[in-house]
Protein backbone atom coordinates (compact mmCIF):
# COMPACT_ATOMS: atom_id res chain seq x y z
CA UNK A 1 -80.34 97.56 48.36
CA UNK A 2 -80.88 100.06 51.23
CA UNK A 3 -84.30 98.48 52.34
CA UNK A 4 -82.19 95.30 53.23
CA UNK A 5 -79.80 97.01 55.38
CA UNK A 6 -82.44 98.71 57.11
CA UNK A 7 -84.18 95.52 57.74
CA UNK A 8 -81.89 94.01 60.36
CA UNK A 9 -80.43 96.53 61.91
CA UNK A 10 -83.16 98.59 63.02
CA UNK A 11 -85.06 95.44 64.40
CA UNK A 12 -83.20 96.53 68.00
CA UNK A 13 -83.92 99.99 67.31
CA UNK A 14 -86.79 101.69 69.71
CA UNK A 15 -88.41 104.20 67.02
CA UNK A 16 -86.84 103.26 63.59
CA UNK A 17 -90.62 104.38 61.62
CA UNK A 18 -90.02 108.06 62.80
CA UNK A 19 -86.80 108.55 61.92
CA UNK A 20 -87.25 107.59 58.64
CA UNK A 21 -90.43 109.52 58.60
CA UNK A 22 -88.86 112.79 59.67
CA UNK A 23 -86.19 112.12 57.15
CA UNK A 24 -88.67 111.14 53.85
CA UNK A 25 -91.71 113.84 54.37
CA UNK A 26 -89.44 116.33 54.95
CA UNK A 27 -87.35 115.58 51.86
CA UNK A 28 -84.09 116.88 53.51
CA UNK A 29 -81.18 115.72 55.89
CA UNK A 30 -79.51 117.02 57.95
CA UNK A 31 -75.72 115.97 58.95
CA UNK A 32 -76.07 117.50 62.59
CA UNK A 33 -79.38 115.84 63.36
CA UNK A 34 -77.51 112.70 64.86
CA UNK A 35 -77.73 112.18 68.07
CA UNK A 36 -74.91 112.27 70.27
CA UNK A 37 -72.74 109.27 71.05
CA UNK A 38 -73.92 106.44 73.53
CA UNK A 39 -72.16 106.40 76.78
CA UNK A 40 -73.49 103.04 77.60
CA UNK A 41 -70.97 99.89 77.55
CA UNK A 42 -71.17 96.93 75.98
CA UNK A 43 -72.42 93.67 78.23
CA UNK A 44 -70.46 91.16 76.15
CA UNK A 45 -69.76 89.43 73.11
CA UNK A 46 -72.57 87.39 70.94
CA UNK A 47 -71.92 84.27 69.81
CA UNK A 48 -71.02 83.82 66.20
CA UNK A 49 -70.59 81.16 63.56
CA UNK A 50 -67.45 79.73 63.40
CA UNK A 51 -66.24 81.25 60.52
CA UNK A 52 -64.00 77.93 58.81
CA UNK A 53 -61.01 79.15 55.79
CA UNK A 54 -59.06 76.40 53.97
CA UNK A 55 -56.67 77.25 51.66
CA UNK A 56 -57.06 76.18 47.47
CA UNK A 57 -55.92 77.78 44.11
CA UNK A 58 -58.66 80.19 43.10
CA UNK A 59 -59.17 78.54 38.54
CA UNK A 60 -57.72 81.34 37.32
CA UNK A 61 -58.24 81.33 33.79
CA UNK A 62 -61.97 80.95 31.78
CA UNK A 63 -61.03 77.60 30.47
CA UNK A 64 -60.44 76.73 34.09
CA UNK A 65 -63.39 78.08 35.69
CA UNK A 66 -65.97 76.58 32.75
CA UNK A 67 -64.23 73.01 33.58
CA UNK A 68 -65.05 73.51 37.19
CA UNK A 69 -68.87 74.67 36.32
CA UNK A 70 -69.51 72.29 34.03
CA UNK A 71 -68.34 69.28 36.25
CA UNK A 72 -70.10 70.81 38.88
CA UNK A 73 -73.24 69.96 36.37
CA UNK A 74 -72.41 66.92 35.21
CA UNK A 75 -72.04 65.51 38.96
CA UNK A 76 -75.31 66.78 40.03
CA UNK A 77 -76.81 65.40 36.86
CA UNK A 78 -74.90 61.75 37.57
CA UNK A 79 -76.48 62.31 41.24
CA UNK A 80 -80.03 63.34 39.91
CA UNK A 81 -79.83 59.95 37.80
CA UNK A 82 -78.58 57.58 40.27
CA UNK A 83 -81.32 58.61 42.83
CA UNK A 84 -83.97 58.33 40.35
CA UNK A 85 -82.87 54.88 39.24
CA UNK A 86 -82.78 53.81 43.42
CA UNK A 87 -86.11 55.49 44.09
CA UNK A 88 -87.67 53.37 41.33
CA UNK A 89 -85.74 50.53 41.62
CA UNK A 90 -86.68 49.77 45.25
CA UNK A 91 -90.23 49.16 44.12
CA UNK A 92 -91.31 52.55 45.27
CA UNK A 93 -94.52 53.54 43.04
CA UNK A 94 -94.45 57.37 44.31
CA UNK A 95 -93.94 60.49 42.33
CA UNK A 96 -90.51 62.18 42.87
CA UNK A 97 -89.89 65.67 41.83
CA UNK A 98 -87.09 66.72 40.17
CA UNK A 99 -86.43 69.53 42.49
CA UNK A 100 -85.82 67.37 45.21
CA UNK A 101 -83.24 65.30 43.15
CA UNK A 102 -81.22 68.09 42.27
CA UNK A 103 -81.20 69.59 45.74
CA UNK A 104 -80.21 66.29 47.45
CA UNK A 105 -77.91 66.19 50.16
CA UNK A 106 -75.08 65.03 47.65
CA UNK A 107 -75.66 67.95 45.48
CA UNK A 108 -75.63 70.54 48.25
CA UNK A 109 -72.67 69.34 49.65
CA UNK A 110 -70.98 69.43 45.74
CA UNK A 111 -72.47 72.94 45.29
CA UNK A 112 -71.73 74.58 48.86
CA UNK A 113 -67.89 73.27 48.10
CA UNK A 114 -67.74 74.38 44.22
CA UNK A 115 -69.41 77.73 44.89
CA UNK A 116 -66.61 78.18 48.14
CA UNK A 117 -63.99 77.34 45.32
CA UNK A 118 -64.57 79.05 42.68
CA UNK A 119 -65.08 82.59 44.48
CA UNK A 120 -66.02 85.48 42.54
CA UNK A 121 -70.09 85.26 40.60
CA UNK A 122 -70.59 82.40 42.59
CA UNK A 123 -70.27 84.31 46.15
CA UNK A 124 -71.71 87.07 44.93
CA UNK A 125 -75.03 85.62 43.70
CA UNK A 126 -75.05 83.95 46.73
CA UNK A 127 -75.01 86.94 49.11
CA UNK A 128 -77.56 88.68 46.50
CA UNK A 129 -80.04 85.59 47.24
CA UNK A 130 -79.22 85.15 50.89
CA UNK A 131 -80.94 88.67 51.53
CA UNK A 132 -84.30 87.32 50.21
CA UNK A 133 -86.58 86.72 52.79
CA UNK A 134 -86.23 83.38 53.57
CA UNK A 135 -89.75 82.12 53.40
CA UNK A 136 -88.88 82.54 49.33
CA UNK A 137 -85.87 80.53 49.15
CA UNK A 138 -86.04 76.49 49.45
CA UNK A 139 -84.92 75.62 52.67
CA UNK A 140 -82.44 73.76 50.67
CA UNK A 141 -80.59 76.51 49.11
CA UNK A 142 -80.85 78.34 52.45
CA UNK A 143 -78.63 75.90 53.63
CA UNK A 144 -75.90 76.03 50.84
CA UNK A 145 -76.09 79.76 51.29
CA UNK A 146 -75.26 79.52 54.65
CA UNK A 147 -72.48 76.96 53.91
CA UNK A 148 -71.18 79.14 51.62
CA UNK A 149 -71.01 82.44 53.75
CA UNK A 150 -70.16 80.35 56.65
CA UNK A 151 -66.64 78.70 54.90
CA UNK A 152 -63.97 80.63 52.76
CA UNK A 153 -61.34 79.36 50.78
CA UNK A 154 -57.93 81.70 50.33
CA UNK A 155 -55.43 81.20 47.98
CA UNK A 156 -52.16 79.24 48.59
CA UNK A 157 -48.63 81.78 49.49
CA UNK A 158 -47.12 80.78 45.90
CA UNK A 159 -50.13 82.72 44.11
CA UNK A 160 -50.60 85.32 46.68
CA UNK A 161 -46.94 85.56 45.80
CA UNK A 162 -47.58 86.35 42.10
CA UNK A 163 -50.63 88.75 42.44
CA UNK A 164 -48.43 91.07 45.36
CA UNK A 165 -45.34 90.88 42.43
CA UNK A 166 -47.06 92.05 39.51
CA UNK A 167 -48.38 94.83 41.31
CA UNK A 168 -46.05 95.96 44.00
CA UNK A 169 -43.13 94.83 42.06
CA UNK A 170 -40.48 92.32 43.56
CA UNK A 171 -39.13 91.94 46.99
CA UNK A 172 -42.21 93.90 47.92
CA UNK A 173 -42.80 92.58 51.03
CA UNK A 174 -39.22 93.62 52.55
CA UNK A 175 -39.75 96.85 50.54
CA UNK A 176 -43.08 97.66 52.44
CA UNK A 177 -43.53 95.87 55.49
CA UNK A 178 -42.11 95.45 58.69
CA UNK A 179 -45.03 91.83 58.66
CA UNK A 180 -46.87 90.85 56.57
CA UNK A 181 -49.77 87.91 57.97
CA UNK A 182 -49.81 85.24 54.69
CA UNK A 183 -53.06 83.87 56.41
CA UNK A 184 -55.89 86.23 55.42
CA UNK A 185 -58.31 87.34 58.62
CA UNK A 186 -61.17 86.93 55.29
CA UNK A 187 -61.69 85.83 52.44
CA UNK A 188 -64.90 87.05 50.13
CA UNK A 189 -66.07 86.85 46.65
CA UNK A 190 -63.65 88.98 45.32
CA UNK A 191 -60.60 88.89 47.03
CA UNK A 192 -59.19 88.27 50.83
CA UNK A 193 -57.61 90.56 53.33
CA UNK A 194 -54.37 90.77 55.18
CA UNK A 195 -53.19 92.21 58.31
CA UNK A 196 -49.82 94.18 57.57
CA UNK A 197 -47.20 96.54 58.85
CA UNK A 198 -45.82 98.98 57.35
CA UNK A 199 -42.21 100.24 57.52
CA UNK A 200 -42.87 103.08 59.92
CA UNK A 201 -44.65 100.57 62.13
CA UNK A 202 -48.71 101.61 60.88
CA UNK A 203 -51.29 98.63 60.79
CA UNK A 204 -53.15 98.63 58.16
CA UNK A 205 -55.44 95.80 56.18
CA UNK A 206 -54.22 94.74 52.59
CA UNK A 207 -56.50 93.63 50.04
CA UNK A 208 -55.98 91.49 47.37
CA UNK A 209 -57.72 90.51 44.28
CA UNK A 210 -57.65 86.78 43.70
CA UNK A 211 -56.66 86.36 39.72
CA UNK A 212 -58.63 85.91 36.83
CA UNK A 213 -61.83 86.81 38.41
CA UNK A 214 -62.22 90.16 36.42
CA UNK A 215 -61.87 88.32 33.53
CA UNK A 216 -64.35 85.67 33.54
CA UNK A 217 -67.02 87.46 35.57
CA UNK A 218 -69.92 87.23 32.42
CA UNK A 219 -68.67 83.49 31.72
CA UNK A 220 -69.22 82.99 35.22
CA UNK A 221 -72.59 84.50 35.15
CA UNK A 222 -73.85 82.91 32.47
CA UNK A 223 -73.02 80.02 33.62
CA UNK A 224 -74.45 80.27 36.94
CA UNK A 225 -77.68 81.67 35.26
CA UNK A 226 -77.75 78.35 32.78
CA UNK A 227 -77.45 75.84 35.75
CA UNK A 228 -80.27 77.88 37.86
CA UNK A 229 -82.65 77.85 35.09
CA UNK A 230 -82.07 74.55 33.77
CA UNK A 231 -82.14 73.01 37.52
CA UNK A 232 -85.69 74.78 38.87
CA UNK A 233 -83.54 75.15 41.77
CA UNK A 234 -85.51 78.61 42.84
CA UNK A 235 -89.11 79.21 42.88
CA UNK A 236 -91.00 80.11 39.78
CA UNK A 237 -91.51 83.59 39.65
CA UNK A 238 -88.43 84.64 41.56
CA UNK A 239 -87.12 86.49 38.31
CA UNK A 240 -82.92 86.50 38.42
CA UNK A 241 -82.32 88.25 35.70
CA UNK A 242 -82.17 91.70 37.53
CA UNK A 243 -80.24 90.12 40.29
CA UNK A 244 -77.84 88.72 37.37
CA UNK A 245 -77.63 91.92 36.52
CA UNK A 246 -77.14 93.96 39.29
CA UNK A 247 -73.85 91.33 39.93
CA UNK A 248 -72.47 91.73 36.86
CA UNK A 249 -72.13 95.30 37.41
CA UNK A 250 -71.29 95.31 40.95
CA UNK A 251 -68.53 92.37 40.48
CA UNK A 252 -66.76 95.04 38.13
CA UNK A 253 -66.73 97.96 40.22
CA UNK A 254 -65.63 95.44 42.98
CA UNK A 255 -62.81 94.25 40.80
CA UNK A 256 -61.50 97.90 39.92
CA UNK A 257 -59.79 98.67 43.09
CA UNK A 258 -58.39 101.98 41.62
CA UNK A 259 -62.23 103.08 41.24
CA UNK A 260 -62.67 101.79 45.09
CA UNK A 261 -59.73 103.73 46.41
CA UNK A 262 -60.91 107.01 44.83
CA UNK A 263 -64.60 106.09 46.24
CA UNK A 264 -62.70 105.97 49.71
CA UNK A 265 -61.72 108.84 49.50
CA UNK A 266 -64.47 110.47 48.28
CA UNK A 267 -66.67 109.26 51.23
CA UNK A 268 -63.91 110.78 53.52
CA UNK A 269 -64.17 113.61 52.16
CA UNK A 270 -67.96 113.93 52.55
CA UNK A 271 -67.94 112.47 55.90
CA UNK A 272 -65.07 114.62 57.55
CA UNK A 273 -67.15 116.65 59.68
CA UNK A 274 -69.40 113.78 60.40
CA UNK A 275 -69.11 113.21 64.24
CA UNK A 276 -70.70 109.24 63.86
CA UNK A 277 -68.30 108.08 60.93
CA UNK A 278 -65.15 107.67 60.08
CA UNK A 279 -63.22 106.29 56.67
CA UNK A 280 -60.16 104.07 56.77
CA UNK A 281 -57.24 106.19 54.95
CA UNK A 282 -55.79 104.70 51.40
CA UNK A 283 -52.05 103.94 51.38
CA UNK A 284 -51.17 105.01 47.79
CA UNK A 285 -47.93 103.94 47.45
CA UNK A 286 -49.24 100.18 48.54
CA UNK A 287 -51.69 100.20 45.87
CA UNK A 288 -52.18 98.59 42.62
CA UNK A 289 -54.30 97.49 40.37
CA UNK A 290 -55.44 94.15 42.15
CA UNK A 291 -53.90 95.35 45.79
CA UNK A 292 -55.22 98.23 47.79
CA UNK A 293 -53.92 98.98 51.16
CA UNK A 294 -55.71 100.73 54.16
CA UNK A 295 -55.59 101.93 57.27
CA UNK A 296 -56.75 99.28 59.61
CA UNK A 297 -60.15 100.06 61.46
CA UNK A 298 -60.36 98.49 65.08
CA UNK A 299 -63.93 98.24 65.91
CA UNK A 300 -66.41 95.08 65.79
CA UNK A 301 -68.80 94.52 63.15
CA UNK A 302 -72.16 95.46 64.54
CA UNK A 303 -73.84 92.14 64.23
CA UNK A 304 -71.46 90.56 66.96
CA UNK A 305 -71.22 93.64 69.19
CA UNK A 306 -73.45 92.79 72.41
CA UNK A 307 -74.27 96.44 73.22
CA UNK A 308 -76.82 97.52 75.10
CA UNK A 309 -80.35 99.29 74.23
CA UNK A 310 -79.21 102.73 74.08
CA UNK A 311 -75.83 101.82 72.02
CA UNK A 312 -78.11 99.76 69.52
CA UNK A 313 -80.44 102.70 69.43
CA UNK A 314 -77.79 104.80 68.00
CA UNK A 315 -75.66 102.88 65.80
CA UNK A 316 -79.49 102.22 64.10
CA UNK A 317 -80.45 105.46 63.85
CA UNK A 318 -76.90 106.97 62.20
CA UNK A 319 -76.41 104.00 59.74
CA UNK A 320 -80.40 104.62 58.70
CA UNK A 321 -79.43 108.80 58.42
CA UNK A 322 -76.42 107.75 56.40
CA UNK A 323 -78.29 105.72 54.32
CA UNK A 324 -80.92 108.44 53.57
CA UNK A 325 -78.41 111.24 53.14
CA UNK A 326 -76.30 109.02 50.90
CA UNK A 327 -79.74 108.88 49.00
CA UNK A 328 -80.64 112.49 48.96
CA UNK A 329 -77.82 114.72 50.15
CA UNK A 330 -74.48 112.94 48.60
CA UNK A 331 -76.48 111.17 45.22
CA UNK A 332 -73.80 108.71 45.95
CA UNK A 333 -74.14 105.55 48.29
CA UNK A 334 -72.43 102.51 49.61
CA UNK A 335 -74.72 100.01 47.95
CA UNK A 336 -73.25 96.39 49.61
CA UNK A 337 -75.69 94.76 52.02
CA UNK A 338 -73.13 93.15 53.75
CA UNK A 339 -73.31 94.35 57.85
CA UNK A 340 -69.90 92.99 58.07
CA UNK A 341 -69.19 96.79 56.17
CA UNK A 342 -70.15 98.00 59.63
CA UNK A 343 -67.94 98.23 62.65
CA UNK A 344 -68.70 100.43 65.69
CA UNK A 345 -65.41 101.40 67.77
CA UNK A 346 -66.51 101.62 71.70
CA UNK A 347 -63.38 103.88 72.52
CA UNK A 348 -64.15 106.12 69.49
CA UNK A 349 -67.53 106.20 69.55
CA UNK A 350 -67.68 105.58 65.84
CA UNK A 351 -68.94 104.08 63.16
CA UNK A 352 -66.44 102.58 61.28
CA UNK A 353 -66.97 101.50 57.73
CA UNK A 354 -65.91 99.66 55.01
CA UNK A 355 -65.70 98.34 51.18
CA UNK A 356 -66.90 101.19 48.69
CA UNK A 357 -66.17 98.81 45.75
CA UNK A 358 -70.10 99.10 45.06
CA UNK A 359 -70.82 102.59 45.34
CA UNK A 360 -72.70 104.35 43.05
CA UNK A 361 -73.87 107.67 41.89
CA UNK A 362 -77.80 108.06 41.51
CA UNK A 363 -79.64 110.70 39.31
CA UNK A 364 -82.38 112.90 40.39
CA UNK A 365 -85.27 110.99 38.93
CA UNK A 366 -84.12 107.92 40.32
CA UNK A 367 -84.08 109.34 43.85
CA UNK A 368 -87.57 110.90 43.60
CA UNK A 369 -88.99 107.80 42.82
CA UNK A 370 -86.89 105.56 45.81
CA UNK A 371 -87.59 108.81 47.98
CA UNK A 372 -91.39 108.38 46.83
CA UNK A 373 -91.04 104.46 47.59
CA UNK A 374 -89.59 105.23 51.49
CA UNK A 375 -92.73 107.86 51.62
CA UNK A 376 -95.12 105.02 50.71
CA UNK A 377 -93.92 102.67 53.38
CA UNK A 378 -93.91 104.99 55.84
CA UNK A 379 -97.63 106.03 54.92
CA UNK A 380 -98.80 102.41 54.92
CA UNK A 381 -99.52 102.38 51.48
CA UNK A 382 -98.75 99.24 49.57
CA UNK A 383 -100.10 100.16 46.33
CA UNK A 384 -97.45 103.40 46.30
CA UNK A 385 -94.60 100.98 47.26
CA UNK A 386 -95.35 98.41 44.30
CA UNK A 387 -96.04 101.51 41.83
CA UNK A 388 -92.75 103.45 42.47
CA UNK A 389 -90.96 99.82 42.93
CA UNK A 390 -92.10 99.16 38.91
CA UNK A 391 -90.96 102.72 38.02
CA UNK A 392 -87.36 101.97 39.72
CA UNK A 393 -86.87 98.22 37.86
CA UNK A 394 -87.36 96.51 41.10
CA UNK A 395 -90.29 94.77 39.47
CA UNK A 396 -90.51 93.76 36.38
CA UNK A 397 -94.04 92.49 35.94
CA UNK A 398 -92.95 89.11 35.56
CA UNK A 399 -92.55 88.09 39.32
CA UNK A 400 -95.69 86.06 40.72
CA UNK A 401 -97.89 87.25 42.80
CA UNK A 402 -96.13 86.24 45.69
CA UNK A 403 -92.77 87.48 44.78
CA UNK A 404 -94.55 91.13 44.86
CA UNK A 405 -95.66 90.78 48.19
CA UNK A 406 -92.44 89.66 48.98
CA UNK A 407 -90.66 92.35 47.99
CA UNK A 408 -93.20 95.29 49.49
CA UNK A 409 -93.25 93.12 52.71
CA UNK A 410 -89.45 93.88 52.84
CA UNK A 411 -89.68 97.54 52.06
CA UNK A 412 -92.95 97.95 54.59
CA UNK A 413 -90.57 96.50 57.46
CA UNK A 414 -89.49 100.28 57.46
């Protein structure tokens, strides 16, 4: 959600409370109100985690994809017994918790590997839990998090082949493009992206769904939701369901790429005159129901940009006034905390962004309570945050004690 965005990237940001305070009391937004461009250069690169892809069939069909979650169980149960039966068996008279035999080295390593695999729920839930603060999460499913994000796998040429046939017909690489790059530059939970170009010589980016995830999305939840509960993997009191939720509907708006090209152009549209943004261009005609082709943006995502103070100043304050006039202005938003969405272009002096698969429209009572919820933080006033939080569904009433202050910790970061 917004609040997570706004966590990171303002934390290089010299007055981030103000703008937002300006923006929330005064209930309006206005477009011109960015500043102007940086002129200042960047000093240099940060840097990042190697980002490792390896290349394996995506299970494709349900039958497949329950196989691979149920032996995914029943190794980490054969693990869970086998370390049990050691502990014991060397003589050792100590209690051992059954947390820490599920979330044994063994297991992580099977899960970070399954979870790479099987793409789709799995990665998705994943980068839903990995924006948790992390003094909530075991420091053990921190780590296959980060393994997970960290590692990508991307499907093989023969079944890249068949999704780019059914949908842009045959022969439709000689039909379309001048090159086409087999090897994706990434690979995410719902699909992986190409670098192409087209027949009169324009580079753009070519998504493309990997099969059968559509399809078994609320298997794969289910599934997922099973093993977490069973397990006691996560703490007590961290309630999932909403987060189950909010995937299951996000994965299918991801999935419908038809919906994502017409929110593309919808953003476009409401960012034309927008002197800090700009909206890759849909290629129609390279379209299809699991393929969507795009003009290729050239800046760097924001978390590896080394930029200096007054550059990082900026690109905070226009992503946090998009944010808020998404919220209040537009009543439609970008909702995917993922900063790799966000590229600023030096020579442009843009920001560039990506992925509307998960935006949303929002009604008017929903954004006078969230509006009411940015208000609170801003005013210090923790009781308004966890009132208006209850009213929106962000607490249910059945998250412990700590899990509240958790979550109005992460909105009173603002």
């Amino acid at each position: 959600m917004p609040e997570a965005n706004q966590k990171r990237v303002v934390k290089d940001c010299a007055t981030p409370a103000s703008a937002v305070a300006v923006a929330v009391e005064g209930q309006t937004v206005e477009m011109k109100s960015h500043p102007s461009k940086p002129v200042g250069k960047p000093t240099g690169s940060k840097p990042v985690t190697k980002y490792q892809m390896s290349q394996s069939e995506v299970p494709s069909t349900r039958l497949a994809r329950i196989f691979h979650y149920g032996s995914l169980a029943a190794g980490m149960g054969i693990d869970v017994a086998r370390q049990g039966i050691k502990h014991y068996a060397s003589g050792n008279q100590s209690e051992v918790s059954m947390k820490s035999l599920i979330l044994s080295p063994a297991n992580i390593e099977r899960m970070a590997k399954k979870f790479s695999k099987m793409r789709g729920a799995a990665l998705k839930i994943g980068q839903m839990m990995s924006f948790q603060d992390s003094s909530i999460l075991p420091k053990e499913i921190q780590q296959i998090l980060l393994r997970v994000q960290n590692s990508a796998h991307y499907m093989p040429p023969a079944q890249l082949e068949r999704v780019m046939k059914s949908d842009l017909g045959a022969n439709w690489r000689e039909r379309n493009f001048t090159s086409f790059d087999d090897v994706p530059i990434a690979a995410a939970s719902i699909g992986q992206v190409h670098n192409a170009v087209t027949e009169d010589l324009t580079l753009v980016v070519v998504k493309v769904q990997y099969p059968g995830v559509v399809d078994s999305i609320d298997s794969d939840l289910n599934n997922l939701l099973m093993l977490m509960t069973a397990s006691s993997m996560l703490p007590a009191g961290l309630f999932l369901d909403k987060t189950i939720a909010n995937a299951r509907t996000e994965l299918k708006w991801e999935c419908d790429y038809i919906r994502e090209a017409q929110n593309i152009i919808r953003f476009g549209d409401l960012l034309k005159d927008d002197a800090a943004f700009t909206v890759p261009k849909v290629y129609h005609n390279l379209c299809g129901e699991h393929v969507l082709t795009m003009e290729k943006m050239k800046g760097t995502e924001i978390v590896k940009g080394d930029w200096d103070q007054d550059t990082r100043n900026w690109i905070a304050t226009n992503i946090m006034r998009l944010c808020l006039t998404e919220i209040k202005k537009f009543k439609f938003m970008q909702t995917d905390p993922n900063w790799a969405n966000f590229l600023y272009n030096e020579e442009s002096g843009k920001i560039e962004l990506l992925d509307f698969g998960a935006s949303r429209e929002f009604g008017d009572d929903f954004i006078e309570d969230y509006v009411a919820v940015l208000r609170a933080s801003v005013n210090k006033d923790r009781k308004g945050v966890e009132h208006y939080s209850r009213k929106l569904g962000y607490l249910t009433g059945l998250e412990s004690p700590s899990m509240v202050e958790a979550h109005i910790d992460s909105i009173m970061v603002l």
